[in-house]
PDB file of N, CA and C in Angstrom:
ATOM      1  N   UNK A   1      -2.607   8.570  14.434  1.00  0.00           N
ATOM      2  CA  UNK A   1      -3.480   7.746  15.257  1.00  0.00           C
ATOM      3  C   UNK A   1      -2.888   6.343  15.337  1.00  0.00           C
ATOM      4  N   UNK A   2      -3.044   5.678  16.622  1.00  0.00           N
ATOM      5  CA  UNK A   2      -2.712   4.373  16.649  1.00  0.00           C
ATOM      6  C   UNK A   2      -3.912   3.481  16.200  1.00  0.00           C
ATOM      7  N   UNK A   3      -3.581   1.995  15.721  1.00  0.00           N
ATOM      8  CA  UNK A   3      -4.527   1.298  15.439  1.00  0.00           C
ATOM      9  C   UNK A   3      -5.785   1.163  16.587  1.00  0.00           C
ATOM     10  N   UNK A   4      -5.134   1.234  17.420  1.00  0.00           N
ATOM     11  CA  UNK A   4      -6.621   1.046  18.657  1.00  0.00           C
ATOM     12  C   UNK A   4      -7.383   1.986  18.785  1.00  0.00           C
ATOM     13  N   UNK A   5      -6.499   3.734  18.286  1.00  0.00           N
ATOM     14  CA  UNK A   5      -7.629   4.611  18.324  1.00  0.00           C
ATOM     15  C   UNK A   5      -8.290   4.527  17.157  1.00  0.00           C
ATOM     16  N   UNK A   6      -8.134   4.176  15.742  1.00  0.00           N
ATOM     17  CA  UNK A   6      -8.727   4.170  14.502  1.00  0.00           C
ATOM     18  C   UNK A   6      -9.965   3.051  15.536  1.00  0.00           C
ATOM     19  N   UNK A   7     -10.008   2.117  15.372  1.00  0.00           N
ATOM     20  CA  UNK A   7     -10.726   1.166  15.795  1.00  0.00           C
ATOM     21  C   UNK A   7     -12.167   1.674  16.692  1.00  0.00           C
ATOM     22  N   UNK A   8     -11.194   2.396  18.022  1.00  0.00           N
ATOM     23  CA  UNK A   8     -11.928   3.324  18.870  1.00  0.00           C
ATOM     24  C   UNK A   8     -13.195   4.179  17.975  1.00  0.00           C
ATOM     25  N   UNK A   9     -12.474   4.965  17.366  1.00  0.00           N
ATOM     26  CA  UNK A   9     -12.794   6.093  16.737  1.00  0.00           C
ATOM     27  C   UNK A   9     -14.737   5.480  15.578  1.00  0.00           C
ATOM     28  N   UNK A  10     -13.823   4.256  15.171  1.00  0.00           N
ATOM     29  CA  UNK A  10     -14.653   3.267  14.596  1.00  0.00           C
ATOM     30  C   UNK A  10     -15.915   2.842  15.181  1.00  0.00           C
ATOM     31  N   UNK A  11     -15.701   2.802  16.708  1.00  0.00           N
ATOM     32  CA  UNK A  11     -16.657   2.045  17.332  1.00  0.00           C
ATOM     33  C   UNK A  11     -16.970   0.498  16.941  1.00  0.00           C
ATOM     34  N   UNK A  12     -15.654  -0.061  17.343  1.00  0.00           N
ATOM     35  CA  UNK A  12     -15.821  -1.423  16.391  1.00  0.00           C
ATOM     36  C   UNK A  12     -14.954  -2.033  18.137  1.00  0.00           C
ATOM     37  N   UNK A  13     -15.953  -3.263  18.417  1.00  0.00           N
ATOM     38  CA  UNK A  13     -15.888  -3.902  19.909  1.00  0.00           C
ATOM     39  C   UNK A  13     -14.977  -5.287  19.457  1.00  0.00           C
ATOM     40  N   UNK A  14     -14.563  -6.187  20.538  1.00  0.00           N
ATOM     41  CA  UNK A  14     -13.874  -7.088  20.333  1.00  0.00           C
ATOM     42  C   UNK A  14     -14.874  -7.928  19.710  1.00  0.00           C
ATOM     43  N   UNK A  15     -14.140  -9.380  19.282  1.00  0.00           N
ATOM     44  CA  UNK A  15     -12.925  -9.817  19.293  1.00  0.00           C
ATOM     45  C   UNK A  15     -12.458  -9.370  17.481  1.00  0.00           C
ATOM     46  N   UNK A  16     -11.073  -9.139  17.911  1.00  0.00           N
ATOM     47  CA  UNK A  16      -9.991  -8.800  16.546  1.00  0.00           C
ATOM     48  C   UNK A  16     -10.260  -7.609  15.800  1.00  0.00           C
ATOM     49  N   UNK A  17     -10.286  -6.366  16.845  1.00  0.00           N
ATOM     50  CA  UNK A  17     -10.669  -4.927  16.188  1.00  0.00           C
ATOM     51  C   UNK A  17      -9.315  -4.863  15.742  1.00  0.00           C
ATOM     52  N   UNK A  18      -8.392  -4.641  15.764  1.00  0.00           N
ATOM     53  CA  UNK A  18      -7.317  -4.543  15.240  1.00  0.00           C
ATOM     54  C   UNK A  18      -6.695  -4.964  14.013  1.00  0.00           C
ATOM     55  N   UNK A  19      -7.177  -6.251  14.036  1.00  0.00           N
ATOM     56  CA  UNK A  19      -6.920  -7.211  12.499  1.00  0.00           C
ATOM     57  C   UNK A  19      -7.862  -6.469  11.749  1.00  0.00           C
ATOM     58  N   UNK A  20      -9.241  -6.435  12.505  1.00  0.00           N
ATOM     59  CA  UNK A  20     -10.626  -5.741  10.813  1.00  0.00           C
ATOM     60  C   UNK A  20      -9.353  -4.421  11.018  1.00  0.00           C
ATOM     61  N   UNK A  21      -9.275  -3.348  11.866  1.00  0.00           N
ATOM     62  CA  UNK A  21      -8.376  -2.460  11.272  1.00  0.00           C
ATOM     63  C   UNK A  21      -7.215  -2.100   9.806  1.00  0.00           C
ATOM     64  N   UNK A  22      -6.623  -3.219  10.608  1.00  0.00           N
ATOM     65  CA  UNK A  22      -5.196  -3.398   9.475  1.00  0.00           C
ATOM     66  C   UNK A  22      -5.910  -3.859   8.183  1.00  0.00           C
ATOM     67  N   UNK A  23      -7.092  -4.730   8.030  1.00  0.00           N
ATOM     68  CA  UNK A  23      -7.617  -5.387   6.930  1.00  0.00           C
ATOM     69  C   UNK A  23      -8.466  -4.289   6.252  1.00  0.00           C
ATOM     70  N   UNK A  24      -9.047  -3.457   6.743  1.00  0.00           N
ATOM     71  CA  UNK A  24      -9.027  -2.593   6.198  1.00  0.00           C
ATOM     72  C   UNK A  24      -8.464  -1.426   5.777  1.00  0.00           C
ATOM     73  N   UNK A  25      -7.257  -1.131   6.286  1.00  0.00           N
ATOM     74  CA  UNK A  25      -6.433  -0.101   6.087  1.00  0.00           C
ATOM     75  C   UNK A  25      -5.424  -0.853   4.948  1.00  0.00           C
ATOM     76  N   UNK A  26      -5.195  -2.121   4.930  1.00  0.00           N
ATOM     77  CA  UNK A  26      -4.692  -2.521   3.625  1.00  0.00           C
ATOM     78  C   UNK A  26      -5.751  -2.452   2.090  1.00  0.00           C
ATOM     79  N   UNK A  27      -7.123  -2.458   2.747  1.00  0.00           N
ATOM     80  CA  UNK A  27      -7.656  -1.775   1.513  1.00  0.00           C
ATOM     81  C   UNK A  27      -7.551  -0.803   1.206  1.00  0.00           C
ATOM     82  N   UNK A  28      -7.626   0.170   2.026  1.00  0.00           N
ATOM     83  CA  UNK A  28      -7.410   1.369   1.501  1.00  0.00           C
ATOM     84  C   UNK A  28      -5.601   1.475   0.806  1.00  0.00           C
ATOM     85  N   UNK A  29      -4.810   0.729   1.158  1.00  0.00           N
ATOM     86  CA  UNK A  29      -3.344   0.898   0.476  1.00  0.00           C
ATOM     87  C   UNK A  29      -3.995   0.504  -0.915  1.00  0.00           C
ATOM     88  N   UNK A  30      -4.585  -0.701  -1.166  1.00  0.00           N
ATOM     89  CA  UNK A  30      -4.897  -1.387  -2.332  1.00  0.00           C
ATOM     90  C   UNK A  30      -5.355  -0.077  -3.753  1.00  0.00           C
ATOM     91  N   UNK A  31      -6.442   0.645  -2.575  1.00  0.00           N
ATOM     92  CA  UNK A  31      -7.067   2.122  -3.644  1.00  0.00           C
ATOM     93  C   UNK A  31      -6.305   2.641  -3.925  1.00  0.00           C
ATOM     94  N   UNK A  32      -5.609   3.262  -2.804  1.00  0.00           N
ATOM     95  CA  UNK A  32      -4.884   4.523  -2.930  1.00  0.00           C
ATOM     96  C   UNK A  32      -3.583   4.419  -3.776  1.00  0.00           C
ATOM     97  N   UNK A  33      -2.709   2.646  -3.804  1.00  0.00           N
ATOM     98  CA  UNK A  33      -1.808   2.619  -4.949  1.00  0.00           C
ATOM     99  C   UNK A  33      -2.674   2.510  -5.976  1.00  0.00           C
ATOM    100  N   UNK A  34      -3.788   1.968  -6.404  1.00  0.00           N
ATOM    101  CA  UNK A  34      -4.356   1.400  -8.204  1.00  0.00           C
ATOM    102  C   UNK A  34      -4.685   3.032  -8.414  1.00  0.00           C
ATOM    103  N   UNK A  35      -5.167   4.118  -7.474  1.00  0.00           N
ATOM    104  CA  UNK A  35      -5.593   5.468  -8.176  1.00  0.00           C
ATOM    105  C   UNK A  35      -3.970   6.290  -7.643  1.00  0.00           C
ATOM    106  N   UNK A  36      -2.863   5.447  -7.769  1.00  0.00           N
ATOM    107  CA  UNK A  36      -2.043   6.972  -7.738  1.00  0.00           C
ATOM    108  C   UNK A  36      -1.862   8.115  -7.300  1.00  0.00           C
ATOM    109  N   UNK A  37      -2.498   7.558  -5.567  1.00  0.00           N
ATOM    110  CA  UNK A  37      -2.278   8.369  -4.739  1.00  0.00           C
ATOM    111  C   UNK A  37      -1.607   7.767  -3.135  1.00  0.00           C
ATOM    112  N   UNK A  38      -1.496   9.208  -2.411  1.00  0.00           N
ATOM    113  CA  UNK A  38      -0.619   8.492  -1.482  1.00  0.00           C
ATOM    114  C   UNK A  38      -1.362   7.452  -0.436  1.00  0.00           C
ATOM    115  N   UNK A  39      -0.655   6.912   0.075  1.00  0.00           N
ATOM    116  CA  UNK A  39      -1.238   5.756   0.659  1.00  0.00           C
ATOM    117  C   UNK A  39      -1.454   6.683   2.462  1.00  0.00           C
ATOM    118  N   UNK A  40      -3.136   6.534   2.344  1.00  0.00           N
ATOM    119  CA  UNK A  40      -3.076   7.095   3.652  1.00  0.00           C
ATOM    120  C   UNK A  40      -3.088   6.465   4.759  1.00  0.00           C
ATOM    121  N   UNK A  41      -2.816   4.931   4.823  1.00  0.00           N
ATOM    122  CA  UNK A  41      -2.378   4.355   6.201  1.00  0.00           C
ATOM    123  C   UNK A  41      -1.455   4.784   6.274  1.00  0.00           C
ATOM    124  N   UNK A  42      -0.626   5.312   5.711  1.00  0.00           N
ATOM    125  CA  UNK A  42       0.673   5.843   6.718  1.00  0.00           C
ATOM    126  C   UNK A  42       0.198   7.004   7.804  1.00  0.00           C
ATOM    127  N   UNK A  43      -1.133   7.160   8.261  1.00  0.00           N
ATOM    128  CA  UNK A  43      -1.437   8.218   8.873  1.00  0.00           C
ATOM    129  C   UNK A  43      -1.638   7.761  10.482  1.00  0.00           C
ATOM    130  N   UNK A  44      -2.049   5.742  10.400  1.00  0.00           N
ATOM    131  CA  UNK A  44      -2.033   5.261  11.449  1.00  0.00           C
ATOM    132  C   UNK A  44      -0.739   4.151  12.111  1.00  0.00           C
ATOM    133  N   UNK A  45      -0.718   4.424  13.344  1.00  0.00           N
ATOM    134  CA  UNK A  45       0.819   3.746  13.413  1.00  0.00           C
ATOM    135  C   UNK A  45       0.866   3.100  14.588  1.00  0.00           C
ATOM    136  N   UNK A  46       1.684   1.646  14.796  1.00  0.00           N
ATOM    137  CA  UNK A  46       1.272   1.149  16.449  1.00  0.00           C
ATOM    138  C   UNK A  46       2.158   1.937  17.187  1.00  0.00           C
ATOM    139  N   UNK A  47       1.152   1.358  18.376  1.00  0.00           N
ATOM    140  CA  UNK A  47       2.007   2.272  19.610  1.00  0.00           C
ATOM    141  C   UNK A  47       3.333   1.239  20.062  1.00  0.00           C
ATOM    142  N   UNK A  48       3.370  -0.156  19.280  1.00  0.00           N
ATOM    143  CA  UNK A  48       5.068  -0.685  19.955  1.00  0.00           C
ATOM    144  C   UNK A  48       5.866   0.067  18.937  1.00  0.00           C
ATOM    145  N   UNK A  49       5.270   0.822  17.802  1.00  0.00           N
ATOM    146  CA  UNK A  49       6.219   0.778  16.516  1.00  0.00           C
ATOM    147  C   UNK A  49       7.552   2.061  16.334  1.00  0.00           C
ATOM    148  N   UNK A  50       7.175   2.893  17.604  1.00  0.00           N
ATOM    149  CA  UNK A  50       8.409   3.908  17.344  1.00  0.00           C
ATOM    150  C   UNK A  50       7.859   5.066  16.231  1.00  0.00           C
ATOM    151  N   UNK A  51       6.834   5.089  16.335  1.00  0.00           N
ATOM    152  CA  UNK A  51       5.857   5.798  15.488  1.00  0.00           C
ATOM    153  C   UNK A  51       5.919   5.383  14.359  1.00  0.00           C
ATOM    154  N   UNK A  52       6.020   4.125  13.967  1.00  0.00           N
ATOM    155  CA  UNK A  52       5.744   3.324  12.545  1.00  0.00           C
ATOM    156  C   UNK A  52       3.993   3.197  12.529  1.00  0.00           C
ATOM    157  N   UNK A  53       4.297   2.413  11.426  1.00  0.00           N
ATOM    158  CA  UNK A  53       2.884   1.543  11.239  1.00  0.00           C
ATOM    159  C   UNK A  53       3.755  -0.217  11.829  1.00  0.00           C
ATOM    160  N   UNK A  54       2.736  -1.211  11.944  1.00  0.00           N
ATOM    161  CA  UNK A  54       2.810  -2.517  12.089  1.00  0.00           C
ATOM    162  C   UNK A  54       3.540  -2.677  11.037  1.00  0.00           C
ATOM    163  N   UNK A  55       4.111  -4.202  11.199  1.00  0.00           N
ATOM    164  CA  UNK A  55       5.425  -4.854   9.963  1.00  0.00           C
ATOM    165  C   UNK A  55       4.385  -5.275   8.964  1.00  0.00           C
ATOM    166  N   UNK A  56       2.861  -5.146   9.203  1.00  0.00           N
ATOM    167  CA  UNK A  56       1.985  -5.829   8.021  1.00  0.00           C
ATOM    168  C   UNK A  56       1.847  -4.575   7.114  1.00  0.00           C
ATOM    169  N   UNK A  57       1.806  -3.403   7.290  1.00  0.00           N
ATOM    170  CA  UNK A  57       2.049  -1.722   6.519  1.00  0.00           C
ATOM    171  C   UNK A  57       3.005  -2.450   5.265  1.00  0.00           C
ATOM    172  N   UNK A  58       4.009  -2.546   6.042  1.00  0.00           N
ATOM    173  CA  UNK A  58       5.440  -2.416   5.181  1.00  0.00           C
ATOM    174  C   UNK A  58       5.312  -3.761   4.280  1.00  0.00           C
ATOM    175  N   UNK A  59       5.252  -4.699   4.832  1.00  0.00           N
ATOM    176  CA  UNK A  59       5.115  -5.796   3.800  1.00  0.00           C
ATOM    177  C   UNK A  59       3.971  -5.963   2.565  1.00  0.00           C
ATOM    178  N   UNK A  60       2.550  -5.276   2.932  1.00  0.00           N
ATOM    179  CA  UNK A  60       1.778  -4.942   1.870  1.00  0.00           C
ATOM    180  C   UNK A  60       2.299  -3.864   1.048  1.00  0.00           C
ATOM    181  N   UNK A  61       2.995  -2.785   1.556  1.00  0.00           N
ATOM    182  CA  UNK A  61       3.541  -1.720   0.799  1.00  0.00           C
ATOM    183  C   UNK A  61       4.429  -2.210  -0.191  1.00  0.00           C
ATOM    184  N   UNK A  62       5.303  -3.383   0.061  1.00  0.00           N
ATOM    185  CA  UNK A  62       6.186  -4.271  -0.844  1.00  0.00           C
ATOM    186  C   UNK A  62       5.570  -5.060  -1.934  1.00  0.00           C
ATOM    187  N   UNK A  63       4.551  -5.508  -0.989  1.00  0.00           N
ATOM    188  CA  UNK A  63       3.618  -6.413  -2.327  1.00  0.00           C
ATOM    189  C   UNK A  63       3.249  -5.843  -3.198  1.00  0.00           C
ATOM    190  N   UNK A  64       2.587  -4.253  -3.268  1.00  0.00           N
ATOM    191  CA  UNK A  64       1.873  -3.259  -3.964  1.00  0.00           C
ATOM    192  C   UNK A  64       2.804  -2.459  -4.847  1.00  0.00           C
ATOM    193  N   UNK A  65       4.423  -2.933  -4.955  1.00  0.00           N
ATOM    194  CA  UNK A  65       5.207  -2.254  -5.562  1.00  0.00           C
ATOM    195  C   UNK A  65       5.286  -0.656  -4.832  1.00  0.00           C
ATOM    196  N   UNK A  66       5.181  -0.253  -3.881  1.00  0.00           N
ATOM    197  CA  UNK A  66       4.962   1.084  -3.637  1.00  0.00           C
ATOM    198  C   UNK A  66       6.573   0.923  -2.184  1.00  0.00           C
ATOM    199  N   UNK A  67       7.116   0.153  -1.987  1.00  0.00           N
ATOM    200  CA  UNK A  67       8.225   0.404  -0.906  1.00  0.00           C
ATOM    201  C   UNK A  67       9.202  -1.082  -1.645  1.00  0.00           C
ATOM    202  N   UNK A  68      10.024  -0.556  -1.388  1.00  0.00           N
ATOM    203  CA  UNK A  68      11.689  -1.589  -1.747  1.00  0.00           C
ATOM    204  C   UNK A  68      11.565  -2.404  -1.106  1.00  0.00           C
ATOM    205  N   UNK A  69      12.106  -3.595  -1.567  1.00  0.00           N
ATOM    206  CA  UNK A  69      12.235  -4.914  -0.495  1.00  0.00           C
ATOM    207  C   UNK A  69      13.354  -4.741   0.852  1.00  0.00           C
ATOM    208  N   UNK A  70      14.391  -4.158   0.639  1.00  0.00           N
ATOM    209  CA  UNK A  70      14.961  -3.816   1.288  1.00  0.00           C
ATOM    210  C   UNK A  70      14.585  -3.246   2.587  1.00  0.00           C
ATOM    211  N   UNK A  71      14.408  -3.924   3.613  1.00  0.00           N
ATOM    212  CA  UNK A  71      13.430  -3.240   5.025  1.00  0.00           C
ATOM    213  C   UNK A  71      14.276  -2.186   5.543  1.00  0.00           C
ATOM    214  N   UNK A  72      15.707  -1.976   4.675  1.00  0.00           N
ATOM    215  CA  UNK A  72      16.841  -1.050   5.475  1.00  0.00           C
ATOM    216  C   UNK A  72      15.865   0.266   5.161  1.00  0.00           C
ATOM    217  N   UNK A  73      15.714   0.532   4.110  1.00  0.00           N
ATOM    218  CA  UNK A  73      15.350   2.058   3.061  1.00  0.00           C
ATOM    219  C   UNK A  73      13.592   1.945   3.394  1.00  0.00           C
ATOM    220  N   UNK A  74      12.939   1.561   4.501  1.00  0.00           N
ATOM    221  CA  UNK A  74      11.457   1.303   4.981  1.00  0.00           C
ATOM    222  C   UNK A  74      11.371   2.612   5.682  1.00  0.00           C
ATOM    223  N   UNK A  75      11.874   2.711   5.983  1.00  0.00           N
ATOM    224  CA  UNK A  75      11.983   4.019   7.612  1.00  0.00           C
ATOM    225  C   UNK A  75      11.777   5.357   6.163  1.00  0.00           C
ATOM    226  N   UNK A  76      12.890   5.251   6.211  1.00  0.00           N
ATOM    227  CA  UNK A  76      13.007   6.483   4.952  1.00  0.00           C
ATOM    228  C   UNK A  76      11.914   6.834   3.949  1.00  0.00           C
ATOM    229  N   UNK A  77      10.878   5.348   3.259  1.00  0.00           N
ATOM    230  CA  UNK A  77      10.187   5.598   2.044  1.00  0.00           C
ATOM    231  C   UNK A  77       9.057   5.610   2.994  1.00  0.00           C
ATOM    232  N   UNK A  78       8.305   5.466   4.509  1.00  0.00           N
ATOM    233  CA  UNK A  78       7.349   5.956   5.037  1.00  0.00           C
ATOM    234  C   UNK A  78       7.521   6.675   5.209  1.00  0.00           C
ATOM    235  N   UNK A  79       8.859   7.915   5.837  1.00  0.00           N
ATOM    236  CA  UNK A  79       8.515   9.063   5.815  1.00  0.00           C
ATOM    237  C   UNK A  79       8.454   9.697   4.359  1.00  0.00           C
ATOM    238  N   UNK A  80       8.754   9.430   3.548  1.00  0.00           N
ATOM    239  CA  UNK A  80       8.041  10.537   1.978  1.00  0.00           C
ATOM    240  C   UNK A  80       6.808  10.140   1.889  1.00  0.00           C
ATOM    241  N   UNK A  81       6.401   8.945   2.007  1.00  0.00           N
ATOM    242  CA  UNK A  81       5.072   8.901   1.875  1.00  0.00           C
ATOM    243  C   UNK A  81       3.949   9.192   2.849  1.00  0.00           C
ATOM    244  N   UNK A  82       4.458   8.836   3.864  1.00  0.00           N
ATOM    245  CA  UNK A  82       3.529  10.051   4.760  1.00  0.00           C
ATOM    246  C   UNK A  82       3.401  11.525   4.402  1.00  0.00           C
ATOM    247  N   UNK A  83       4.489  12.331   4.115  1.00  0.00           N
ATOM    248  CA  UNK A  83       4.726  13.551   3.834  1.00  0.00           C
ATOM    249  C   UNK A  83       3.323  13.585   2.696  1.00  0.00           C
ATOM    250  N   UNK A  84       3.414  12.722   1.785  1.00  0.00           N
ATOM    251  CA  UNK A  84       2.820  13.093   0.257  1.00  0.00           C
ATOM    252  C   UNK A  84       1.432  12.996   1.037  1.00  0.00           C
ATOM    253  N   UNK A  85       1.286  11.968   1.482  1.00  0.00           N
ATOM    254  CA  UNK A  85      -0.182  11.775   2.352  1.00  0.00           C
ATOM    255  C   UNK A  85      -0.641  12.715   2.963  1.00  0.00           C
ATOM    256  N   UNK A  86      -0.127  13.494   4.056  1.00  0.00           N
ATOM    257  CA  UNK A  86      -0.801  14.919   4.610  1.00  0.00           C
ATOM    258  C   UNK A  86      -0.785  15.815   3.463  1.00  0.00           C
ATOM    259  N   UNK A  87       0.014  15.765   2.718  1.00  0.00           N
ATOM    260  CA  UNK A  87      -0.468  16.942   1.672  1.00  0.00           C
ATOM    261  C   UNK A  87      -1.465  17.166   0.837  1.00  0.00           C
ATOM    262  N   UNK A  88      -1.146  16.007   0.351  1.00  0.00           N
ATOM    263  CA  UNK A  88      -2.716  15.258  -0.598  1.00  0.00           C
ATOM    264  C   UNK A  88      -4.212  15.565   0.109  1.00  0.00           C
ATOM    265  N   UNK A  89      -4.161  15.410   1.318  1.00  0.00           N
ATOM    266  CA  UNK A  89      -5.526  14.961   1.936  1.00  0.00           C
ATOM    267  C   UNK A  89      -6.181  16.767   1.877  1.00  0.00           C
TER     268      UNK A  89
END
């Protein structure tokens, strides 16, 4: 899902559905690393991103110890963790 359909899906109207989005989908990174599981925003992704998530995904994923600083090896450690994420769920 892209952020605008989470939002959609949400039923959540302007202004800054997108930011409450991401602000909450970084909570849920916050849970899902402290309980040791996969992080299920990797399940939503923008539509400029090439089927990523937004550069705010990856940089909280860095803060949370859960992705390398290295933005080269980013591509690579969302796809395992997406993987772990559909499985998990």
């Amino acid at each position: 899902m892209t952020y605008q359909q989470v939002a959609n899906t949400l039923g959540l109207t302007p202004p800054r559905t997108i930011a409450r989005v991401a602000q909450a989908l970084e909570q849920l990174m916050e849970e899902d690393v402290a309980a040791g599981r996969p992080m299920i925003a990797t399940l939503v992704i923008s539509r400029r991103g090439e089927g990523l998530p937004a550069s705010g995904f990856f940089e909280k994923a860095v803060a949370l110890g859960r992705f390398p600083n290295d933005p080269a090896q980013h591509s690579a450690r969302y796809t395992e963790e997406r993987e772990q994420a559909l499985l998990a769920r």
